[in-house]
N, C-alpha and C. Protein backbone atom coordinates (compact mmCIF):
# COMPACT_ATOMS: atom_id res chain seq x y z
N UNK A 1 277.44 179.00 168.87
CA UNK A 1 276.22 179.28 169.62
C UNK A 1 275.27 178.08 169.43
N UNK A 2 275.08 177.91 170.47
CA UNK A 2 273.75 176.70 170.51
C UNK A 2 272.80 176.89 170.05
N UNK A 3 271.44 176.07 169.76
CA UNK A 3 270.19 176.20 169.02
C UNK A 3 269.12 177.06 170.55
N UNK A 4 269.43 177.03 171.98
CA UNK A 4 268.68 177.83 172.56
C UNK A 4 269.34 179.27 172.55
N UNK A 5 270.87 179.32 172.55
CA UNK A 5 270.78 180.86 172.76
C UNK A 5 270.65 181.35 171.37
N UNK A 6 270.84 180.83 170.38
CA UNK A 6 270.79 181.27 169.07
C UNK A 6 269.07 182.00 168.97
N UNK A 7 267.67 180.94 169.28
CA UNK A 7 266.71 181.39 169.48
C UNK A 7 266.82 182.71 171.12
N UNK A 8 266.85 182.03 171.59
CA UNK A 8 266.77 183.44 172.65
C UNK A 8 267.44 184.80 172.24
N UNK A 9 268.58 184.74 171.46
CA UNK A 9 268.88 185.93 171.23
C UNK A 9 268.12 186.73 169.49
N UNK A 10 267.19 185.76 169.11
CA UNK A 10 266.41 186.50 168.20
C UNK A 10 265.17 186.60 168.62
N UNK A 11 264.84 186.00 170.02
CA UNK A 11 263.70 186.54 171.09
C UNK A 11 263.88 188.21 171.03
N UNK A 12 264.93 188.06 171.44
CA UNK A 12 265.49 189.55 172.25
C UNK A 12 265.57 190.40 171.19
N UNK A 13 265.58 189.85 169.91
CA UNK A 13 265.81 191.38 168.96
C UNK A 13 264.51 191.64 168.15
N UNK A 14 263.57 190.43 168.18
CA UNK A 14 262.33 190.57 168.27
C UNK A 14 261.41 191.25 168.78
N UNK A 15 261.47 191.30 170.16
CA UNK A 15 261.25 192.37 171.18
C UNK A 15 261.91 193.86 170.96
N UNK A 16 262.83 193.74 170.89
CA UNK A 16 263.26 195.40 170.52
C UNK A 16 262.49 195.65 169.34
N UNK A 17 262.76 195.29 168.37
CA UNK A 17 262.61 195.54 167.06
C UNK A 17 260.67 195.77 167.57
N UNK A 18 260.20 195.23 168.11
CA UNK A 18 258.84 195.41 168.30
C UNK A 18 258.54 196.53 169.26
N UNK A 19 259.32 197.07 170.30
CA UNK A 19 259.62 198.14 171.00
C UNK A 19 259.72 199.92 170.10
N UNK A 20 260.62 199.31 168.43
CA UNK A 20 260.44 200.21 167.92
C UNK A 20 259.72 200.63 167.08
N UNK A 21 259.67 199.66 166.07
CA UNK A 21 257.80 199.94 165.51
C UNK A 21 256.87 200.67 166.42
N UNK A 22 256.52 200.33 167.37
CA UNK A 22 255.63 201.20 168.24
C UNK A 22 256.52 202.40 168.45
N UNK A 23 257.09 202.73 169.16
CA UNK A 23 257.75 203.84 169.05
C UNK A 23 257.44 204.74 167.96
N UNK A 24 257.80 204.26 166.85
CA UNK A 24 258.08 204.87 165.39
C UNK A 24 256.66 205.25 164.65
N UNK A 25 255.85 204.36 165.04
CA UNK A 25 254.30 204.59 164.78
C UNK A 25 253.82 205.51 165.79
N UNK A 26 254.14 205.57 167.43
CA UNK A 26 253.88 206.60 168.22
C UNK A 26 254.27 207.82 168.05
N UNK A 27 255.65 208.39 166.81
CA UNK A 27 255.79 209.44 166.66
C UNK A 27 255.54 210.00 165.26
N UNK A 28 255.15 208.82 164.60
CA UNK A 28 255.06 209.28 163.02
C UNK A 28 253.83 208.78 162.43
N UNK A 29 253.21 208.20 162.86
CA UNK A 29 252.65 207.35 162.18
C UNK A 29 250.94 207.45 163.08
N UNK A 30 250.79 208.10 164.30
CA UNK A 30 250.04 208.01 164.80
C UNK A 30 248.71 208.69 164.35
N UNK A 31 247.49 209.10 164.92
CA UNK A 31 246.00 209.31 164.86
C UNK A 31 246.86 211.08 164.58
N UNK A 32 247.33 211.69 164.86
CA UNK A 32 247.50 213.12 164.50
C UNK A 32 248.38 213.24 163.55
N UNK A 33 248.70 212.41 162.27
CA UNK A 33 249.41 212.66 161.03
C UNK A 33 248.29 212.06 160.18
N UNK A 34 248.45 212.73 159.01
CA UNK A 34 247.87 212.48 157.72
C UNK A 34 248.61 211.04 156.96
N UNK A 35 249.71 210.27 157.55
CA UNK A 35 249.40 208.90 157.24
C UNK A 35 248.40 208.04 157.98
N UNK A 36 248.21 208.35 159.12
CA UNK A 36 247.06 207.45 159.89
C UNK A 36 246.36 207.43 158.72
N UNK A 37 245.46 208.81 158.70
CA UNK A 37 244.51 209.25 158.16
C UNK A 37 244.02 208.58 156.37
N UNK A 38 245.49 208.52 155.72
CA UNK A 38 245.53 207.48 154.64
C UNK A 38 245.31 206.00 154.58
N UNK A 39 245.83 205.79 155.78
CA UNK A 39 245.78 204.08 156.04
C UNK A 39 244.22 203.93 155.88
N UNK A 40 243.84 204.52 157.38
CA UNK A 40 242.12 204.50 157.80
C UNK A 40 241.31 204.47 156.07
N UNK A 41 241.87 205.76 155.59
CA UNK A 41 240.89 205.84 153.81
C UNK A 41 241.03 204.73 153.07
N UNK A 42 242.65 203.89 153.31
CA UNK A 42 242.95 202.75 152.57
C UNK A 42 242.07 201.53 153.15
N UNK A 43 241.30 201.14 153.99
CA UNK A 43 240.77 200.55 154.40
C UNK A 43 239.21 200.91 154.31
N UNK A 44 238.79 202.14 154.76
CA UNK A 44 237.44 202.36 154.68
C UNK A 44 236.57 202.33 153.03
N UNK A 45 237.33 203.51 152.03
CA UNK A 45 236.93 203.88 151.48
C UNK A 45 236.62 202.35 150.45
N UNK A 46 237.75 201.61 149.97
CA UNK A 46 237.65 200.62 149.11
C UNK A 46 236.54 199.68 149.80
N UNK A 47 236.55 199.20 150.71
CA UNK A 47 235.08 198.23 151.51
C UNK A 47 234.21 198.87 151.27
N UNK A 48 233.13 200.52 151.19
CA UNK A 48 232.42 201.12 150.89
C UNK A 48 232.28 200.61 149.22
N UNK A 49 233.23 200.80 148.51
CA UNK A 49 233.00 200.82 147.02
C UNK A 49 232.41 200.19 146.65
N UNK A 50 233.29 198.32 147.46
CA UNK A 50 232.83 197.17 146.83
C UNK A 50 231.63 196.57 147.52
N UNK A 51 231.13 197.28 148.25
CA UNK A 51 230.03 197.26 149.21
C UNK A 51 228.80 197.42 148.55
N UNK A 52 228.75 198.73 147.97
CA UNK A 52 228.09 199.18 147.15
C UNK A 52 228.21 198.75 146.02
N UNK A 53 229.44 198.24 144.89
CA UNK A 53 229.29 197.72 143.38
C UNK A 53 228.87 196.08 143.57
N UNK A 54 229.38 195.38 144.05
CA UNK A 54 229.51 193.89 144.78
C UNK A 54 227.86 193.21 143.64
N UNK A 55 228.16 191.89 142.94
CA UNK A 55 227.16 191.42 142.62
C UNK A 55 226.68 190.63 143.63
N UNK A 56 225.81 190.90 144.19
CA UNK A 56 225.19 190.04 145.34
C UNK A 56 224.54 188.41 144.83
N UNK A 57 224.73 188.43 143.46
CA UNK A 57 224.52 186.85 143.56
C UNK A 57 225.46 186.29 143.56
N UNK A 58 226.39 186.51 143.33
CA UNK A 58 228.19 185.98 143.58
C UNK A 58 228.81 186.41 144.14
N UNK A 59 228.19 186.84 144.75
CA UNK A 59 229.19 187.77 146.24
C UNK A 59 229.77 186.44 147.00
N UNK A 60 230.26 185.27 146.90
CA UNK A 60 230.84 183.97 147.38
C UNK A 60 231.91 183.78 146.61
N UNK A 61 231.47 184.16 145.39
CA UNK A 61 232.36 183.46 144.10
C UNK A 61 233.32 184.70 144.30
N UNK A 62 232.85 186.15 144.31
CA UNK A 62 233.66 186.82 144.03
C UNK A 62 234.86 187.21 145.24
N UNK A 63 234.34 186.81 146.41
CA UNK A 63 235.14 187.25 148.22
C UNK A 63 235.79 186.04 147.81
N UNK A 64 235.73 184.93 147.33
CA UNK A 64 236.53 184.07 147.07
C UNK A 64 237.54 184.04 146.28
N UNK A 65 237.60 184.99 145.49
CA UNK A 65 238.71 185.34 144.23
C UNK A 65 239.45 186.34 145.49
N UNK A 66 238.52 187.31 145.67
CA UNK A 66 239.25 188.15 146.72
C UNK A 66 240.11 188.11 148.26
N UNK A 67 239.16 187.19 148.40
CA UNK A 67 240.28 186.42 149.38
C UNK A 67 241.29 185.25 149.80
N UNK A 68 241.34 184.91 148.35
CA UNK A 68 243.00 184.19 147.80
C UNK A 68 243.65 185.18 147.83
N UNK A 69 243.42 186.39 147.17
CA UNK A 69 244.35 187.01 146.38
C UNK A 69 244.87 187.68 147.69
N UNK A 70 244.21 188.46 148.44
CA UNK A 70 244.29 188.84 150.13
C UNK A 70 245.10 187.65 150.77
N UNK A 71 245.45 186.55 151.02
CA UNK A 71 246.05 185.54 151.53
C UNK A 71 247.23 185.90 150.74
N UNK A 72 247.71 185.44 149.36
CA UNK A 72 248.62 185.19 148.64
C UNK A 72 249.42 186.55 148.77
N UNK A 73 248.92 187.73 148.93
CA UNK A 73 249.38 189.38 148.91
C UNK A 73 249.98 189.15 150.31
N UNK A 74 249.36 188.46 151.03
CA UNK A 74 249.45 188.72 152.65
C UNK A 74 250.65 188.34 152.65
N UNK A 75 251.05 186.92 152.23
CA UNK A 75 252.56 186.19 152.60
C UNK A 75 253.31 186.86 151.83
N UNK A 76 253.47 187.06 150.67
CA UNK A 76 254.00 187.97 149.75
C UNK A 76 254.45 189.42 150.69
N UNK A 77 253.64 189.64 151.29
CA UNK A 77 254.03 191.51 151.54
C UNK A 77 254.78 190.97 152.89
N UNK A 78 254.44 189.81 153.22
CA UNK A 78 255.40 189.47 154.78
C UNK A 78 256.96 189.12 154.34
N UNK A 79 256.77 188.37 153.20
CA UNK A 79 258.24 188.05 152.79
C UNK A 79 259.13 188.89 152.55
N UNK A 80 258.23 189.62 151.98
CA UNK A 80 259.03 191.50 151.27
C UNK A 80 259.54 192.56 152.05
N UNK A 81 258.37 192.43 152.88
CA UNK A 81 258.53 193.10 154.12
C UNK A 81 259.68 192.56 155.09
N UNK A 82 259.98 191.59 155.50
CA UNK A 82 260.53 190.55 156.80
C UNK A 82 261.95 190.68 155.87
N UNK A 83 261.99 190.73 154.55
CA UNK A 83 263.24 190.44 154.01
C UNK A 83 264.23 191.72 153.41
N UNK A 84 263.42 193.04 153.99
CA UNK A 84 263.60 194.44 153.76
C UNK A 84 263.98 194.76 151.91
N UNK A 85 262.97 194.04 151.03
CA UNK A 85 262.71 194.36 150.10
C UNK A 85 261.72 195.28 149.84
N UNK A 86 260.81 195.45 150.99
CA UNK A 86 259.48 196.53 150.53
C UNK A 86 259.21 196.69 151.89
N UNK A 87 258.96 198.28 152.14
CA UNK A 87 258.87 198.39 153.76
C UNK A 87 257.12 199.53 153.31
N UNK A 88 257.17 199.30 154.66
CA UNK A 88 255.32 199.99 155.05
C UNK A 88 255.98 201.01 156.18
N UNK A 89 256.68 202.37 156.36
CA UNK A 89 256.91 202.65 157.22
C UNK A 89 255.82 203.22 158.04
N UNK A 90 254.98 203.90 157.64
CA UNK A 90 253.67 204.21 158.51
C UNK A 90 252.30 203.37 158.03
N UNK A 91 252.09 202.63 159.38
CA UNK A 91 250.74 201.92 159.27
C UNK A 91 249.31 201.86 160.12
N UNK A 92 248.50 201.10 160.07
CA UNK A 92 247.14 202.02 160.43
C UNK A 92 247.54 201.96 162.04
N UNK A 93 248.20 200.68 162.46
CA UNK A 93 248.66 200.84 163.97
C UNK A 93 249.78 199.74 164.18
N UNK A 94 250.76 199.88 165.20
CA UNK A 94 251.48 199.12 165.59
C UNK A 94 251.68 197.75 165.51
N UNK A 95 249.97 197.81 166.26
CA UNK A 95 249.65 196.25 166.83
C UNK A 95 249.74 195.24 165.33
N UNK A 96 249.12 196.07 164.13
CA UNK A 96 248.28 195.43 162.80
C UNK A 96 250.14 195.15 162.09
N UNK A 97 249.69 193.73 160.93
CA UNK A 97 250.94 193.57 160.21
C UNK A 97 251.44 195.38 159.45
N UNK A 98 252.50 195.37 159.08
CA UNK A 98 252.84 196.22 158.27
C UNK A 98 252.02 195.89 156.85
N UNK A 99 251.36 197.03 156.24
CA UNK A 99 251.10 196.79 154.73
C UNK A 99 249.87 196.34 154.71
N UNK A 100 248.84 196.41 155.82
CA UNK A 100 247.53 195.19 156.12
C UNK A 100 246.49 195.94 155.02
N UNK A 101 246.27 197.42 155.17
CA UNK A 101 245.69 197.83 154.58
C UNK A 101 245.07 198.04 153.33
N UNK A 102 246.72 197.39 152.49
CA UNK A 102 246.89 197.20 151.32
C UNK A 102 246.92 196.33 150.83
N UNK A 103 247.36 195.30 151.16
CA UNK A 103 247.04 193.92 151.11
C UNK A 103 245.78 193.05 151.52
N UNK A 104 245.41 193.08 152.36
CA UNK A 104 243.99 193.05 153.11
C UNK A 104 242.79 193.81 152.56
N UNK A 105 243.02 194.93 152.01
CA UNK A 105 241.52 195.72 151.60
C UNK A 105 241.80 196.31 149.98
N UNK A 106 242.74 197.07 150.12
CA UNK A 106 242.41 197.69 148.65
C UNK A 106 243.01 196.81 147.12
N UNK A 107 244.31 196.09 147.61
CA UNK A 107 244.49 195.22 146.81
C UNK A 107 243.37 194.38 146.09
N UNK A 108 242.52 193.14 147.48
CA UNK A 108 241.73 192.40 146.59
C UNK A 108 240.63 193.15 146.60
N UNK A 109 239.90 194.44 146.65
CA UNK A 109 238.71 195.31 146.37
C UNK A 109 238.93 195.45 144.74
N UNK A 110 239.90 195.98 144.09
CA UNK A 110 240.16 196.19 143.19
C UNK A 110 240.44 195.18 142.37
N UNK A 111 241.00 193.84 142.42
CA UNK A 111 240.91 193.06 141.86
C UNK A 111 239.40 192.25 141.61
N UNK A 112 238.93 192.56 143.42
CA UNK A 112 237.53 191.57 142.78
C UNK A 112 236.39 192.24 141.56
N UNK A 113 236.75 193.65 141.68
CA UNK A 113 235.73 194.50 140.74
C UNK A 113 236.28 194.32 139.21
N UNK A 114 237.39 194.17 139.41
CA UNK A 114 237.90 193.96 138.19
C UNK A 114 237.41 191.85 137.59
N UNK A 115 237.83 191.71 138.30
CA UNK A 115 237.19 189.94 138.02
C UNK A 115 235.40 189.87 137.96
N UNK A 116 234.77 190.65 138.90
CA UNK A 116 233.73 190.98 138.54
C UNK A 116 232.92 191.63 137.12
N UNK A 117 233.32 192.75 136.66
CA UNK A 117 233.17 193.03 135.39
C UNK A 117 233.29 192.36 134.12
N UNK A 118 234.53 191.93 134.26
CA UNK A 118 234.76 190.80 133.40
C UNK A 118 234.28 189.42 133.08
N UNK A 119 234.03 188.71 133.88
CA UNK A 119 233.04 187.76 133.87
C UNK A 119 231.43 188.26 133.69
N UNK A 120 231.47 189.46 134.21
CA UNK A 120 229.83 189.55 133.78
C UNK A 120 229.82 190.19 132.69
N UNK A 121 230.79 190.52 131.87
CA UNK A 121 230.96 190.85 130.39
C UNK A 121 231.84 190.19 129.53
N UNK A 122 231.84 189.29 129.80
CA UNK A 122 232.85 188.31 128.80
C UNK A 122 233.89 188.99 128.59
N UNK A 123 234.62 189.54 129.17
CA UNK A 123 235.94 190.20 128.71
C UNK A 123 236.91 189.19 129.10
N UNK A 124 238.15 189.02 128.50
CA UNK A 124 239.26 188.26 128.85
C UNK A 124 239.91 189.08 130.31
N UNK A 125 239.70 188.10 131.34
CA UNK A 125 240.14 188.20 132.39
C UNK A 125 242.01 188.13 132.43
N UNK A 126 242.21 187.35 132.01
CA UNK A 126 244.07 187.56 131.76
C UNK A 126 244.21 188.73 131.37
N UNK A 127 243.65 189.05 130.54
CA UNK A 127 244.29 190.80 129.71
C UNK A 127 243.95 192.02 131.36
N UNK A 128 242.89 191.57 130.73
CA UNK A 128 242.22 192.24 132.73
C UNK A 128 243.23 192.69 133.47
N UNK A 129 243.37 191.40 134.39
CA UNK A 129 244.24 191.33 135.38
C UNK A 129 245.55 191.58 135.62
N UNK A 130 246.12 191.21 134.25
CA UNK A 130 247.56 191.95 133.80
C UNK A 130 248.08 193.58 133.36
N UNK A 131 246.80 194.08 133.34
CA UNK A 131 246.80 195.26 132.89
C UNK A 131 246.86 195.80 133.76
N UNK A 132 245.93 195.59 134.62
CA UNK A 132 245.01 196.01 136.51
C UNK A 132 246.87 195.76 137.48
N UNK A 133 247.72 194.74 137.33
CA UNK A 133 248.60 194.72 138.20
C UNK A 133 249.61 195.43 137.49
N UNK A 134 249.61 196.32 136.15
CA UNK A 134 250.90 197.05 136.03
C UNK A 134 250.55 198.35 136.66
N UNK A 135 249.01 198.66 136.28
CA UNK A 135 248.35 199.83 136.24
C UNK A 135 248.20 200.34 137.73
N UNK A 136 247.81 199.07 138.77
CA UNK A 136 248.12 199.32 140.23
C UNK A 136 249.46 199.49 141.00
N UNK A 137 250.45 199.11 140.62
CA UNK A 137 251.87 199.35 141.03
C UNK A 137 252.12 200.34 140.41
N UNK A 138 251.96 200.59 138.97
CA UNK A 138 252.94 201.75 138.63
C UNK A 138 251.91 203.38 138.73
N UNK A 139 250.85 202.99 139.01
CA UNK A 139 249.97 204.35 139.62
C UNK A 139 249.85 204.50 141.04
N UNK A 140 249.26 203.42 141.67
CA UNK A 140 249.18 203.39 143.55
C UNK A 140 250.44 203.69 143.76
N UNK A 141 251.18 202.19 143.45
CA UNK A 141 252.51 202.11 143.82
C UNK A 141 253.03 203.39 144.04
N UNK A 142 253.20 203.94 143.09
CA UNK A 142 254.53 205.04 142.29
C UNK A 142 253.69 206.62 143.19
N UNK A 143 252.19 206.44 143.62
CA UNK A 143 251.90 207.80 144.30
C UNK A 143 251.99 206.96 145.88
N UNK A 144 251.72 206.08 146.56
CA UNK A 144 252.15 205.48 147.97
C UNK A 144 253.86 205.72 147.67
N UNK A 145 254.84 205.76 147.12
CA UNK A 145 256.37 206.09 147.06
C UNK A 145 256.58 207.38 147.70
N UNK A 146 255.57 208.31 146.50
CA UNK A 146 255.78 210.18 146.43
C UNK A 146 255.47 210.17 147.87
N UNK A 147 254.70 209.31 148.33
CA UNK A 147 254.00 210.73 149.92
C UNK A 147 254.86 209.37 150.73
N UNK A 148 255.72 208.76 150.40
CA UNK A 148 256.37 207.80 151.84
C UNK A 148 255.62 207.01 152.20
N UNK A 149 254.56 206.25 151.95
CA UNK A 149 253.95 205.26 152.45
C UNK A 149 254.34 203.68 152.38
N UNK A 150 255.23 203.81 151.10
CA UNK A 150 255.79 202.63 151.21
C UNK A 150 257.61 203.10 150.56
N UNK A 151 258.31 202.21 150.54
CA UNK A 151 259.80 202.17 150.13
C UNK A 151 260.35 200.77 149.86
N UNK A 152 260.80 200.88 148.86
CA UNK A 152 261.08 200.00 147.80
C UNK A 152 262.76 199.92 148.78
N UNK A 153 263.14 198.61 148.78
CA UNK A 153 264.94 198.77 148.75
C UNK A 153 265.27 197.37 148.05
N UNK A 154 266.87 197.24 148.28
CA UNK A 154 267.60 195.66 147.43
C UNK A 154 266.96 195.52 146.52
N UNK A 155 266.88 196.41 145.32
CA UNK A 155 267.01 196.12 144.28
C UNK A 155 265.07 195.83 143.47
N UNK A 156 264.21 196.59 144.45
CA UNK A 156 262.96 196.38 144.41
C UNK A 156 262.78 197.00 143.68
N UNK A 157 261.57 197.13 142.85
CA UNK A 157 260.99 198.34 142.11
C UNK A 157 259.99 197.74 141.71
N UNK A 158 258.91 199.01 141.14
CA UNK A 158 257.92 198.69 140.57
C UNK A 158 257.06 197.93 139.48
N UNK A 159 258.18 197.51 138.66
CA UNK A 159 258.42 196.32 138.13
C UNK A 159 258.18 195.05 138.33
N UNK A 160 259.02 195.01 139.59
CA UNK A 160 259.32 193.88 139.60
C UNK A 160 257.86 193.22 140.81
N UNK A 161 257.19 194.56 141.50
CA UNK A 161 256.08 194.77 142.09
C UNK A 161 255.53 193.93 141.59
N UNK A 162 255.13 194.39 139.62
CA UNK A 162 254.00 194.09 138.94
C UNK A 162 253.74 192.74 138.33
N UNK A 163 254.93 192.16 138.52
CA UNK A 163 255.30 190.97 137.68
C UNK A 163 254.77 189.76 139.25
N UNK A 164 254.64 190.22 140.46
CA UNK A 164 254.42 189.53 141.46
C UNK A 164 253.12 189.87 141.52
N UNK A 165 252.36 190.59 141.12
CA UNK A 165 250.89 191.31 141.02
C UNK A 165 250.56 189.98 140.19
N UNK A 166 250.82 189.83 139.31
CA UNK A 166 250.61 189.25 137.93
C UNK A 166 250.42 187.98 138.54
N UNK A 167 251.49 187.27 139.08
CA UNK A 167 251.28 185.89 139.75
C UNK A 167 250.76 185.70 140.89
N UNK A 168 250.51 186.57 141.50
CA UNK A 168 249.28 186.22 142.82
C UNK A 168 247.88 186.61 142.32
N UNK A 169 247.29 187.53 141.55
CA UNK A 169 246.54 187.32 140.74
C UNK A 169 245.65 186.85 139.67
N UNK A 170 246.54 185.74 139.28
CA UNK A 170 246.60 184.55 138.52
C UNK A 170 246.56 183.52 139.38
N UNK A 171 247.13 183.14 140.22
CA UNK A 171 247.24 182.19 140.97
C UNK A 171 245.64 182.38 141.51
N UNK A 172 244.50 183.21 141.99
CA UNK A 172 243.70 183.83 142.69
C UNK A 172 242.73 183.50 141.58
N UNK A 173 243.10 183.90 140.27
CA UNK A 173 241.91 183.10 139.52
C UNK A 173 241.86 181.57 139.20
N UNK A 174 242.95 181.10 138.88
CA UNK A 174 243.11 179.50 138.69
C UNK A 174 242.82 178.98 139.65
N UNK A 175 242.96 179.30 141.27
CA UNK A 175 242.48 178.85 142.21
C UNK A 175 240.74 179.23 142.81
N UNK A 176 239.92 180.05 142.24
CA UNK A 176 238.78 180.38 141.76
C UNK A 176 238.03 179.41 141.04
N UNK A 177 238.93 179.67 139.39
CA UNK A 177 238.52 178.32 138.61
C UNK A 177 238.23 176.99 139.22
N UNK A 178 239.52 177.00 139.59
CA UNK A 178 239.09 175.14 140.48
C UNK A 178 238.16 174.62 141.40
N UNK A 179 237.99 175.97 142.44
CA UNK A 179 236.57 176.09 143.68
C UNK A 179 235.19 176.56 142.98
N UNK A 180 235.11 176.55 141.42
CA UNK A 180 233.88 176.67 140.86
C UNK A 180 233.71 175.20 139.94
N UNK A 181 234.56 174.62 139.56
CA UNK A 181 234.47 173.83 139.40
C UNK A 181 234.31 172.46 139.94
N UNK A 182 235.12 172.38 141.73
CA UNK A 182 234.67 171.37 142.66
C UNK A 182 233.10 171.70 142.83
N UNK A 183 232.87 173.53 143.18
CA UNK A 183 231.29 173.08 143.72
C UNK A 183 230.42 172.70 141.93
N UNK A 184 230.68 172.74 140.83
CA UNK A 184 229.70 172.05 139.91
C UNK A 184 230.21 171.08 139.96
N UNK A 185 230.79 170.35 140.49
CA UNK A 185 230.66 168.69 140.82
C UNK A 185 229.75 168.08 141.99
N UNK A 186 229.86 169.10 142.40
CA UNK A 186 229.21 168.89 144.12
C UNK A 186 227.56 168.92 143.53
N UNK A 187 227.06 169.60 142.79
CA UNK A 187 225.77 169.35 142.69
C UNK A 187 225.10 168.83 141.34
């Protein structure tokens, strides 16, 4: 097979495969099941929290920890996802990535409150954060499993979740560190 029909024929299964997601979200997943209804809470409720806890004088420093970690989760849950190691079978809608909710909102909400506290109390942020990514996989994780919101396959588990928690989380502060440190050069 040549390099055009080779692409054209993963056009075509692209398209299906996108034919059924909608489908599958139109019969399971839609505004009249109580997963909508979870997604929507997975999104609303955590933005409220950190809305309300949020230190507003570092509210830069801290959306900045939070939105590495939201980027780094993002490719992460696409790889996992795309490579049927971790599936999102019901999500807030069709159109949105699989997993957005969780990756996108409650993931870095919870991390930034957690990086938040800690810095404004001298607590060791490593212990923190390592604790925060066993404690979020093997509690979220392990209750998103019980009610079907997410599914683990090839050899996935919660484990091995946490140990990827651990390094996009880390990666999210060292890359923090460094954008607080360019801007005290900057002035």
């Amino acid at each position: 097979m040549n390099e055009h029909d080779l692409y054209m024929k993963i056009f075509e299964v692209k398209e299906e495969l996108g034919g059924m997601i909608k489908e599958h979200w139109q019969l399971y997943s839609n505004m009249g099941t109580g997963f909508f209804w979870i997604n929507l809470a997975t999104v609303t409720v955590p933005l409220i929290i950190w809305l309300v806890l949020v230190d507003r004088k570092r509210v830069f420093e801290i959306a900045f920890f939070g939105f590495f970690n939201h980027v780094l989760w993002y490719m992460v849950d696409s790889f996992l996802t795309s490579n049927n190691y971790f599936n999102h079978p019901h999500s807030l809608s069709y159109m949105l990535p699989q997993g957005i909710t969780v990756s996108a909102v409650l993931l870095p909400v919870f991390f930034m409150l957690i990086y938040q506290y800690c810095t404004n109390h001298k607590k060791n942020l490593w212990v923190y954060l390592g604790i925060g990514s066993f404690l979020f996989a093997y509690g979220f994780g392990s209750l998103m499993d019980a009610i079907d919101m997410v599914r683990l396959h090839n050899g996935m588990n919660l484990f091995y979740l946490s140990l990827i928690n651990v390094a996009v989380v880390y990666t999210s502060y060292v890359m923090t560190l460094l954008f607080l440190k360019l801007r005290q050069k900057s002035t």
